[in-house]
N, C-alpha and C. Protein backbone atom coordinates (compact mmCIF):
# COMPACT_ATOMS: atom_id res chain seq x y z
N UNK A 1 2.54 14.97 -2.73
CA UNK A 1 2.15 13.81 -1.96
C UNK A 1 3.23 12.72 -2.03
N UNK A 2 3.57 12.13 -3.48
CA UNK A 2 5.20 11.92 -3.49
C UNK A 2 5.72 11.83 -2.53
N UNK A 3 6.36 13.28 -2.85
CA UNK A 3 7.71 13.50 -1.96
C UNK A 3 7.58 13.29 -0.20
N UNK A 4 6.13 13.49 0.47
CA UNK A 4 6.18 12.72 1.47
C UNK A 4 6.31 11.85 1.84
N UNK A 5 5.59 11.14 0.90
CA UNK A 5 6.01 9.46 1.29
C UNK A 5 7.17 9.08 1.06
N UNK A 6 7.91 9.90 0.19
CA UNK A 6 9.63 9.29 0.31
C UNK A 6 10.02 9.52 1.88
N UNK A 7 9.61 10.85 2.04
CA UNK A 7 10.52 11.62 3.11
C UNK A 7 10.08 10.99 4.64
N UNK A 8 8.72 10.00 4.57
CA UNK A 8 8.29 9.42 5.76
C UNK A 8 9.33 7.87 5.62
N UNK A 9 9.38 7.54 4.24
CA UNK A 9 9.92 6.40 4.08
C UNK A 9 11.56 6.48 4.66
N UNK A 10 12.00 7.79 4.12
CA UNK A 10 13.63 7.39 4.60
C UNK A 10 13.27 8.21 6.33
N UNK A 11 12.96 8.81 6.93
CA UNK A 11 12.77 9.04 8.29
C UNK A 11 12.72 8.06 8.98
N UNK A 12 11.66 6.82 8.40
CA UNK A 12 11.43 5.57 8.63
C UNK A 12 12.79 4.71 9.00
N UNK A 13 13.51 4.44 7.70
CA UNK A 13 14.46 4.07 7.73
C UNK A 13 15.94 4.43 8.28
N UNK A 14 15.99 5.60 8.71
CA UNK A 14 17.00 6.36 9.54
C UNK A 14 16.27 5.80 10.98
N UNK A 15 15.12 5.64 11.49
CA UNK A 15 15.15 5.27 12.58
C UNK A 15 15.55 3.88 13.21
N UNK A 16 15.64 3.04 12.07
CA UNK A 16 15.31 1.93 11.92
C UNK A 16 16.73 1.46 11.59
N UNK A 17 17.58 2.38 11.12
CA UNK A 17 19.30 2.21 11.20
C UNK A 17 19.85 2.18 12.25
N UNK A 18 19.49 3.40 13.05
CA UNK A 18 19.95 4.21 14.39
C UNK A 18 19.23 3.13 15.64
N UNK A 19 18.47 2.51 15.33
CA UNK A 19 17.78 1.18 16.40
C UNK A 19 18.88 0.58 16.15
N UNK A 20 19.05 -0.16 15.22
CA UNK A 20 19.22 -1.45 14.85
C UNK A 20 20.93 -1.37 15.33
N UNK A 21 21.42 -3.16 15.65
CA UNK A 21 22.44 -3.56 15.87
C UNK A 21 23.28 -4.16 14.92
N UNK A 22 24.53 -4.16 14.56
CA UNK A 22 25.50 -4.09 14.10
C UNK A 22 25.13 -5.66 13.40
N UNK A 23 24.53 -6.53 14.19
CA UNK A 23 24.04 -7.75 13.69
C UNK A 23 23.31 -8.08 13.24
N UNK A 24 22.53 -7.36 12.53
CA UNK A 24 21.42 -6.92 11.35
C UNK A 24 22.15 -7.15 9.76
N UNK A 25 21.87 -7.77 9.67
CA UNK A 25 22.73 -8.07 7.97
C UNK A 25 21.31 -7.62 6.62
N UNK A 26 22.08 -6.82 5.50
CA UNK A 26 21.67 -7.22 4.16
C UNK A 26 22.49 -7.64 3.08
N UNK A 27 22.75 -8.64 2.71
CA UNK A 27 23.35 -9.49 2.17
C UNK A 27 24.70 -9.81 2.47
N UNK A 28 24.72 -10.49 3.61
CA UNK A 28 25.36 -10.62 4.67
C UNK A 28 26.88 -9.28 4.86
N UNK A 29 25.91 -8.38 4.53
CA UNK A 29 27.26 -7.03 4.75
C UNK A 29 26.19 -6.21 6.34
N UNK A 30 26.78 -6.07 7.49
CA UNK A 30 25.80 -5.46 8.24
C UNK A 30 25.82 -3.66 8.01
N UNK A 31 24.62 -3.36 9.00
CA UNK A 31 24.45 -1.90 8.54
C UNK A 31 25.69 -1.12 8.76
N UNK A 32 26.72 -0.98 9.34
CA UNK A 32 28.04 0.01 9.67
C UNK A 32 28.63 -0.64 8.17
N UNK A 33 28.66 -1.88 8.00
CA UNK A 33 29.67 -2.03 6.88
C UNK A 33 28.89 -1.07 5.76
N UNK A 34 27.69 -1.92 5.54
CA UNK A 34 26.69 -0.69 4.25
C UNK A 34 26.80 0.58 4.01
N UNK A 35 27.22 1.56 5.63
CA UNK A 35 27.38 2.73 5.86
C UNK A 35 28.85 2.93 5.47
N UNK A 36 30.01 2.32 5.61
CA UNK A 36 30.97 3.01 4.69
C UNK A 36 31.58 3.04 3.28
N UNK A 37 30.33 2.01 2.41
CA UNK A 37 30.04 2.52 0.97
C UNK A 37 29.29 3.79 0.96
N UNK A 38 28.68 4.37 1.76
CA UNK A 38 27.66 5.08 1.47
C UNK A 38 28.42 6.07 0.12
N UNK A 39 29.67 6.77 0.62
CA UNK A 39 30.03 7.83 -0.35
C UNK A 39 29.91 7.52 -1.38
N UNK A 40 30.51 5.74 -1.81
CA UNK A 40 30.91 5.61 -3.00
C UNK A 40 29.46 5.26 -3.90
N UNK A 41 28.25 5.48 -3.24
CA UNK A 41 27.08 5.21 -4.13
C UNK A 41 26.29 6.04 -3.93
N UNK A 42 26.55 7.21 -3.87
CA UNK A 42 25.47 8.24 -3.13
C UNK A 42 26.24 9.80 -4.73
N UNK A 43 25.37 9.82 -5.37
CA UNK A 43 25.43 11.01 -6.43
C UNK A 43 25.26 12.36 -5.99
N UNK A 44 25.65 13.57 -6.51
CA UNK A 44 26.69 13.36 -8.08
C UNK A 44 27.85 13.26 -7.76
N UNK A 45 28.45 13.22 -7.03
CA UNK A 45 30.02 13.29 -6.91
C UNK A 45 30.61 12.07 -5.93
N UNK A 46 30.01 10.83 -6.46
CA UNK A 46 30.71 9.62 -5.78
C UNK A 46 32.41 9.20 -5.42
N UNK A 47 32.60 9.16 -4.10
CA UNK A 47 34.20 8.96 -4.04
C UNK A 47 34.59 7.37 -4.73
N UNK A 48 35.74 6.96 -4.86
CA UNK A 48 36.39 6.31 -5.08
C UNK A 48 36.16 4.87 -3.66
N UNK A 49 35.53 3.91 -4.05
CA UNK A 49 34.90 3.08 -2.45
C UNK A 49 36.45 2.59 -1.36
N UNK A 50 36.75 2.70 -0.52
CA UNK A 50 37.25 3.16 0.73
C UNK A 50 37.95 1.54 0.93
N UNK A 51 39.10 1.18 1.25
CA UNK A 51 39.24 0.25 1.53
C UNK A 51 38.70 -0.81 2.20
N UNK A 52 37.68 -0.14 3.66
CA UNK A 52 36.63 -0.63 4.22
C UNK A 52 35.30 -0.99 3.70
N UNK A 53 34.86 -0.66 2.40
CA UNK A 53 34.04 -0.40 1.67
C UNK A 53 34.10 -1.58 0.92
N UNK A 54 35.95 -1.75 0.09
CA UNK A 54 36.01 -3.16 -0.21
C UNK A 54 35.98 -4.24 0.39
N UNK A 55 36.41 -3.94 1.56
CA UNK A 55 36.40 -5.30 2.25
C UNK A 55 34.79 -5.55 2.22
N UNK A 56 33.91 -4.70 3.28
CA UNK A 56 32.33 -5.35 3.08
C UNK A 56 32.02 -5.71 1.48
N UNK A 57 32.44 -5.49 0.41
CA UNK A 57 32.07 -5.58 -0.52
C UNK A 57 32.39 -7.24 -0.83
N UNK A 58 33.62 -7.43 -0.84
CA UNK A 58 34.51 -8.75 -1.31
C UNK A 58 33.72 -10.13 0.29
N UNK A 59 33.39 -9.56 1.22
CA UNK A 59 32.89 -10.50 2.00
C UNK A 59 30.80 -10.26 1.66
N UNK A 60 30.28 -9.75 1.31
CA UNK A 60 28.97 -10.09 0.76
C UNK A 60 28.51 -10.57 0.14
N UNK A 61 27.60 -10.93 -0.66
CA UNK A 61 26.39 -11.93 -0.79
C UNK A 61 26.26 -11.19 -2.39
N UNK A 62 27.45 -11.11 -3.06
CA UNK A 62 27.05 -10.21 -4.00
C UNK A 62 25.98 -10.96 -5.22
N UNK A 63 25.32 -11.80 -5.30
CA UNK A 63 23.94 -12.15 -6.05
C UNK A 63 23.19 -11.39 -5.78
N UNK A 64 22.76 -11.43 -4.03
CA UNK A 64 21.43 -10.58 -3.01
C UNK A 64 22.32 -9.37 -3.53
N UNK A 65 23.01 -9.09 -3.70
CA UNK A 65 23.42 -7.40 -3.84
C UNK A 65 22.84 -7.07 -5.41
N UNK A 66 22.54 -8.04 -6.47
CA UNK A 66 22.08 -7.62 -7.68
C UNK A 66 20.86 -7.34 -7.75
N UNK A 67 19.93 -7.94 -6.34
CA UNK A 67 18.21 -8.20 -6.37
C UNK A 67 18.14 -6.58 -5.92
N UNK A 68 19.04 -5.79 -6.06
CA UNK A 68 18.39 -4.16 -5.71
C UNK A 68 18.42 -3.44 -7.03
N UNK A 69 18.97 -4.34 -8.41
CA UNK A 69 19.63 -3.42 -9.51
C UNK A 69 18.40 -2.63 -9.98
N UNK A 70 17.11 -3.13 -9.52
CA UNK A 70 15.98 -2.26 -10.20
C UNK A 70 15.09 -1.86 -9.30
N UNK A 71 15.64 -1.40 -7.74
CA UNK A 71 15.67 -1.34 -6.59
C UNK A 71 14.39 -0.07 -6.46
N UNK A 72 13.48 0.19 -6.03
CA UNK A 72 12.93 1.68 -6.06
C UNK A 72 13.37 2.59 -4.38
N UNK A 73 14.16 1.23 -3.85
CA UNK A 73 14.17 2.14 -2.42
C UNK A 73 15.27 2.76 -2.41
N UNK A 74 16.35 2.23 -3.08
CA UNK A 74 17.77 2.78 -3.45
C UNK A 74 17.70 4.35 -3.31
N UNK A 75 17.16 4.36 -4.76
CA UNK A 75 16.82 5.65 -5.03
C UNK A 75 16.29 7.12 -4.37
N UNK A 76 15.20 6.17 -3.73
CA UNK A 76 14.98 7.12 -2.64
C UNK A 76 15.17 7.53 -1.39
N UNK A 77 16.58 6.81 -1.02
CA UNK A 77 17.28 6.99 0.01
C UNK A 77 18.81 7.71 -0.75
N UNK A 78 18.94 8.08 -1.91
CA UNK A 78 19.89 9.14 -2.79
C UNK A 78 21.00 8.30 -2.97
N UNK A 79 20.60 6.74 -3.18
CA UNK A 79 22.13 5.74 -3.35
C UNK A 79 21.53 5.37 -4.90
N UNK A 80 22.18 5.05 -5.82
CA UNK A 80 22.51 4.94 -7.34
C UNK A 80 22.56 3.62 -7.02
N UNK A 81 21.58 2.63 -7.48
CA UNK A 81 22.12 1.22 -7.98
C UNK A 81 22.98 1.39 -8.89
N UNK A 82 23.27 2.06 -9.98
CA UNK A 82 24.21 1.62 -11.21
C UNK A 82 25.73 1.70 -10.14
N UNK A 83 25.70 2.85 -9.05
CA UNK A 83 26.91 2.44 -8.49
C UNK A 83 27.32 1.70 -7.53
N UNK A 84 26.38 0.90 -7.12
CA UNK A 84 26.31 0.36 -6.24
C UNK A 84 26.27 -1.03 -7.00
N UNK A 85 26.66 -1.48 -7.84
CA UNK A 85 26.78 -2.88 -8.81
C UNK A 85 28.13 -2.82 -9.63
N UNK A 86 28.49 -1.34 -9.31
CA UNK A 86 30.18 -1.19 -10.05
C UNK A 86 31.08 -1.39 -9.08
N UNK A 87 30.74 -1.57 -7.93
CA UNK A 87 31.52 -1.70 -6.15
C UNK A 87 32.06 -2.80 -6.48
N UNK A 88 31.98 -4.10 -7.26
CA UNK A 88 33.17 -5.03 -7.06
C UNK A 88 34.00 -4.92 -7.96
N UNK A 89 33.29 -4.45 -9.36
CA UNK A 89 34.82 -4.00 -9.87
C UNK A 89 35.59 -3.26 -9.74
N UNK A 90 34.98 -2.11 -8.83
CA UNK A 90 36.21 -0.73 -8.72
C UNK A 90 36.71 -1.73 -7.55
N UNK A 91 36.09 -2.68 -6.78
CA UNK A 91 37.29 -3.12 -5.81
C UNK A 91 37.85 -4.55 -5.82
N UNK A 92 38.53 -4.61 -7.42
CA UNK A 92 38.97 -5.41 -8.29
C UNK A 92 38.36 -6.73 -7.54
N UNK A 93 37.20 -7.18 -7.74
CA UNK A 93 36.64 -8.46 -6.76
C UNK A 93 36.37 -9.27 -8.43
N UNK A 94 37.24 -10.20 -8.86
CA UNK A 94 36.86 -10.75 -9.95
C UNK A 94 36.03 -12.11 -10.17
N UNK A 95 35.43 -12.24 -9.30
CA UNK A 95 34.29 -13.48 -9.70
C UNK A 95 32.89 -12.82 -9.10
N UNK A 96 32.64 -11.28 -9.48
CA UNK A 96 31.59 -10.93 -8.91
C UNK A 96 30.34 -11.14 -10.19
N UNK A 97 29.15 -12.07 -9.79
CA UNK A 97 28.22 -12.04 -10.99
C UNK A 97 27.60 -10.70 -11.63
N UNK A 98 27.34 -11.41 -12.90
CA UNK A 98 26.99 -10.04 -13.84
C UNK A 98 25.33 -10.17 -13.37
N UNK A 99 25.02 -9.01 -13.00
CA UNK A 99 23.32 -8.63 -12.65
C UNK A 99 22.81 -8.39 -13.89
């Protein structure tokens, strides 16, 4: 029963990506920018985050980016908060707050 409701939840949310316009922000990074971290927070074999990846990273809202560190939706869309809170230091962003 679970696993449906994940699997209605991210269906949900894939539709709701594939709607949505480029001017849709979460923490002021919009959904295409969000989408080319995806590799670098998506397990087990996370890439190295993408120059494009830093840039949305170094221009976001990185506080609102800590309010996911105990995130339950993360997870069930197969993105790792723990790597997704290491994104400003792998992209040497040095005044990023500690979550």
């Amino acid at each position: 029963m679970e696993a449906t409701k994940k699997a209605a939840l991210v269906a949900l949310l894939l539709v709701l990506v594939i709607h949505s316009s480029d001017a849709q922000t979460i923490c002021k990074v919009t959904v295409a920018g969000l989408m080319s971290c995806r590799s670098a927070v998506t397990p087990p074999n996370p890439t190295p985050p993408s120059a494009a990846c830093c840039t949305v990273i170094k221009n976001a809202d990185l506080k609102c980016l800590c309010s996911y560190k105990d995130s339950s939706l993360l997870p069930s869309l197969g993105i790792d908060p723990k790597l997704v809170l290491q994104l400003p230091s792998e992209c040497n962003i040095s005044n990023a707050p500690k979550c």
